[in-house]
Protein backbone atom coordinates (compact mmCIF):
# COMPACT_ATOMS: atom_id res chain seq x y z
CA UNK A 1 159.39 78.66 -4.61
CA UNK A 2 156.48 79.70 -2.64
CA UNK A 3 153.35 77.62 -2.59
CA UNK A 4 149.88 78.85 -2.09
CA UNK A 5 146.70 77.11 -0.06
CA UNK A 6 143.70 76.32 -2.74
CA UNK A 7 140.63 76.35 -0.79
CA UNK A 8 137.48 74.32 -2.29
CA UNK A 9 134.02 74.13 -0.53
CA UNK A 10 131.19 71.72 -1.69
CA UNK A 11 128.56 73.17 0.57
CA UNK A 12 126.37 70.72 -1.21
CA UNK A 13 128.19 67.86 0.84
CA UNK A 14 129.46 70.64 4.01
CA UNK A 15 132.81 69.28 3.18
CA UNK A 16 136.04 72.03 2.11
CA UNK A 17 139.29 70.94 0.83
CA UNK A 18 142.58 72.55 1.21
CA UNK A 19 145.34 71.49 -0.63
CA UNK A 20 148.72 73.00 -0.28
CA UNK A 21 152.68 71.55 -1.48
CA UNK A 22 155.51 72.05 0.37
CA UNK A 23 159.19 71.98 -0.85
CA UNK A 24 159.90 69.56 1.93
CA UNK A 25 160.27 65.51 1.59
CA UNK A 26 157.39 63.85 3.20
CA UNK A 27 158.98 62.71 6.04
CA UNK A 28 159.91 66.34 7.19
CA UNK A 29 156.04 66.89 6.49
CA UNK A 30 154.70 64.08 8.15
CA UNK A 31 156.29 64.62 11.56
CA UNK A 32 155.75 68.89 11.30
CA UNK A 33 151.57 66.84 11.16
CA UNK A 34 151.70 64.74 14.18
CA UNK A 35 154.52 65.50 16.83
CA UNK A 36 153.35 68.11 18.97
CA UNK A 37 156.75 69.84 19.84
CA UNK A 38 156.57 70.63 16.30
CA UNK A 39 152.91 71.20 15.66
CA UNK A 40 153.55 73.85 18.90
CA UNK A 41 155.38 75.52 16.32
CA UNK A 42 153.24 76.49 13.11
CA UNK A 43 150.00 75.47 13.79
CA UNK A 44 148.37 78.97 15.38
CA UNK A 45 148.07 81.94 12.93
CA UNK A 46 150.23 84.86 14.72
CA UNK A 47 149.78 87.11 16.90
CA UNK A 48 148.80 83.20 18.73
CA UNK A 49 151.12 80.81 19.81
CA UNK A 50 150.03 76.97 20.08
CA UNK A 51 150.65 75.09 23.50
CA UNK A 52 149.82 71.43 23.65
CA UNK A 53 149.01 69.70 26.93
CA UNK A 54 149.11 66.31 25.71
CA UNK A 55 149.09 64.47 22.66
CA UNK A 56 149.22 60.59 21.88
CA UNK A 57 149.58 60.36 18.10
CA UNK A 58 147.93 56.58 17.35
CA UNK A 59 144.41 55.69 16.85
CA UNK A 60 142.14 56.21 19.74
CA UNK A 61 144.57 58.63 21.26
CA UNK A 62 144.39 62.61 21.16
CA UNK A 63 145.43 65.77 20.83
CA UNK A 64 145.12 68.53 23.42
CA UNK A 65 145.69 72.28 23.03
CA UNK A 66 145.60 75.47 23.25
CA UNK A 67 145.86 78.84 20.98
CA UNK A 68 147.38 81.47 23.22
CA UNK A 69 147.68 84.85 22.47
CA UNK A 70 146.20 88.20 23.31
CA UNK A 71 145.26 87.51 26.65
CA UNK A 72 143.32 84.55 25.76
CA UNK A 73 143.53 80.79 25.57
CA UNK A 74 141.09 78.53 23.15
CA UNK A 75 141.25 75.08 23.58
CA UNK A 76 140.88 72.41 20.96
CA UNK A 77 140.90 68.35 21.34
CA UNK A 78 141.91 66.28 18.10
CA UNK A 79 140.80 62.69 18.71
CA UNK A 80 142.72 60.19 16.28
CA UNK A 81 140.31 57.97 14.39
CA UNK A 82 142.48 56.20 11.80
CA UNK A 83 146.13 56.51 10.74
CA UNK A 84 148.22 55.07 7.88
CA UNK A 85 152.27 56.16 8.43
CA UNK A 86 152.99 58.76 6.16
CA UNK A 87 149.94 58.57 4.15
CA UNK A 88 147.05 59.98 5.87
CA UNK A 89 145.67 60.19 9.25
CA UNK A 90 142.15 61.36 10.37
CA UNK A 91 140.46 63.11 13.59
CA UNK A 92 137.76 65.37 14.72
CA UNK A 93 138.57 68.29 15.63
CA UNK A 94 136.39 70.83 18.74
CA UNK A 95 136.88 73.43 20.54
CA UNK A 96 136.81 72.27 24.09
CA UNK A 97 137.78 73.24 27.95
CA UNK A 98 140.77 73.01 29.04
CA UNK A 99 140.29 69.47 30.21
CA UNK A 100 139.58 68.50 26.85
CA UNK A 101 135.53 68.55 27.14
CA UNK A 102 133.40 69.34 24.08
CA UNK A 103 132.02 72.70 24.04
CA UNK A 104 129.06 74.03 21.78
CA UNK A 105 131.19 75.06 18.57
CA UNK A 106 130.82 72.51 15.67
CA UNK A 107 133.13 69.76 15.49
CA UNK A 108 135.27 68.87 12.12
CA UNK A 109 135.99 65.87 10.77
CA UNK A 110 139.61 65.70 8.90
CA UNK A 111 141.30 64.16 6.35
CA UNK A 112 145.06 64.76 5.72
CA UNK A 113 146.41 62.97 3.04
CA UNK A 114 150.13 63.35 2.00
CA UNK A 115 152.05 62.69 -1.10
CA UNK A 116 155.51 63.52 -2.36
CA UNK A 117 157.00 64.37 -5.71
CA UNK A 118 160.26 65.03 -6.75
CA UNK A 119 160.96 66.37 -3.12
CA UNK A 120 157.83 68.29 -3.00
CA UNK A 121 155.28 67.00 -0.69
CA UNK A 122 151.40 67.96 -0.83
CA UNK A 123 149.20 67.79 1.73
CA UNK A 124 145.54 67.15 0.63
CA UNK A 125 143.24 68.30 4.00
CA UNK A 126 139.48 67.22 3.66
CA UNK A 127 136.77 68.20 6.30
CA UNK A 128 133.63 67.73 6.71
CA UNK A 129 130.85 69.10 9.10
CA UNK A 130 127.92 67.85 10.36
CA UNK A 131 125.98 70.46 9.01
CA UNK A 132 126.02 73.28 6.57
CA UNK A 133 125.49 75.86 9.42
CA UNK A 134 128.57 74.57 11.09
CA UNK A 135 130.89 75.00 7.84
CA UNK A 136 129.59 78.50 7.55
CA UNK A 137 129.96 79.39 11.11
CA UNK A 138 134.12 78.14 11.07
CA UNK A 139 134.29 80.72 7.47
CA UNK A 140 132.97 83.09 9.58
CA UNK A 141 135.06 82.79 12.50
CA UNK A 142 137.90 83.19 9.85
CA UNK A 143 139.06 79.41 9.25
CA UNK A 144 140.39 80.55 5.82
CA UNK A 145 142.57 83.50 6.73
CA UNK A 146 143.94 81.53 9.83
CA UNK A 147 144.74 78.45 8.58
CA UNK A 148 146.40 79.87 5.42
CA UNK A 149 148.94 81.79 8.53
CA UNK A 150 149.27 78.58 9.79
CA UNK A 151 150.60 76.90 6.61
CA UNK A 152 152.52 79.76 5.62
CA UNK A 153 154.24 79.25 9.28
CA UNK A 154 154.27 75.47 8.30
CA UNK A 155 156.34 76.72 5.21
CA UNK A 156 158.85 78.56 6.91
CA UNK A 157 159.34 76.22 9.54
CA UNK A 158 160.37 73.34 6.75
CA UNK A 159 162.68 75.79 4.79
CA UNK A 160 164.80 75.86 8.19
CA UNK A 161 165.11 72.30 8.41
CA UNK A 162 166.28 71.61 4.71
């Protein structure tokens, strides 16, 4: 069975949440989250691939990478704020150099929460911006239509593993 993203925005609080199952047990899930030769996988919307240069998956540690595709590279830098095994973690997210520098895009601030259920695990994704203008300027960019690709490759990837 296929699962669809819901998308939610409280503009009122600059926060969106995107909540999505997959037909996948939550340790599958958990590890497609936060090992990087998996992330590498799913996590770009096609035609982009993702590349990570480094990634240290505990708090205080980070996530550094790139979306490659059509002759261009965009970095991004995750730094890990909190993390509970298997239950949530949280970071904020930026688009950065390729040294892992901030650039002028907004940054995000994310929740991902995940809970199974009779083999079905959902994955509850909360961010928040710093401002209003930021949320709307990541819509705009197309946040919505890529990170649905994303999850849809995140969906096909865990129907392999099964």
């Amino acid at each position: 069975m296929k699962h669809e993203a819901i998308f939610d925005q409280d503009k009122e609080n600059k926060k969106m949440t995107i909540t999505r199952p997959f037909n996948a047990s939550l340790p599958l899930v958990w590890d497609a989250w936060t090992k990087a030769e998996i992330l590498d996988q799913w996590w770009a919307p096609e035609p982009y691939k993702t590349e990570t240069k480094s990634m240290d998956f505990h708090e205080g540690g980070f996530w550094l990478y790139a979306m490659v595709g059509e002759g261009q590279k965009h970095w991004c830098r995750a730094d890990y704020k909190k993390i509970k095994p298997k239950t949530n973690f949280t970071y904020i997210d930026a688009f950065c150099d390729e040294n892992g520098k901030s650039t002028n895009f907004p940054n995000m601030h994310w929740l991902n929460e995940f809970a199974e259920t009779n083999g079905t695990t959902t994955v509850t994704v909360n961010i928040t911006f710093p401002t209003q203008e930021d949320m709307d300027k990541i819509m705009e960019m197309g946040f919505k239509e890529g990170f649905t690709a994303g999850l849809n490759n995140l969906e096909e990837y865990l129907a392999k593993k099964k």
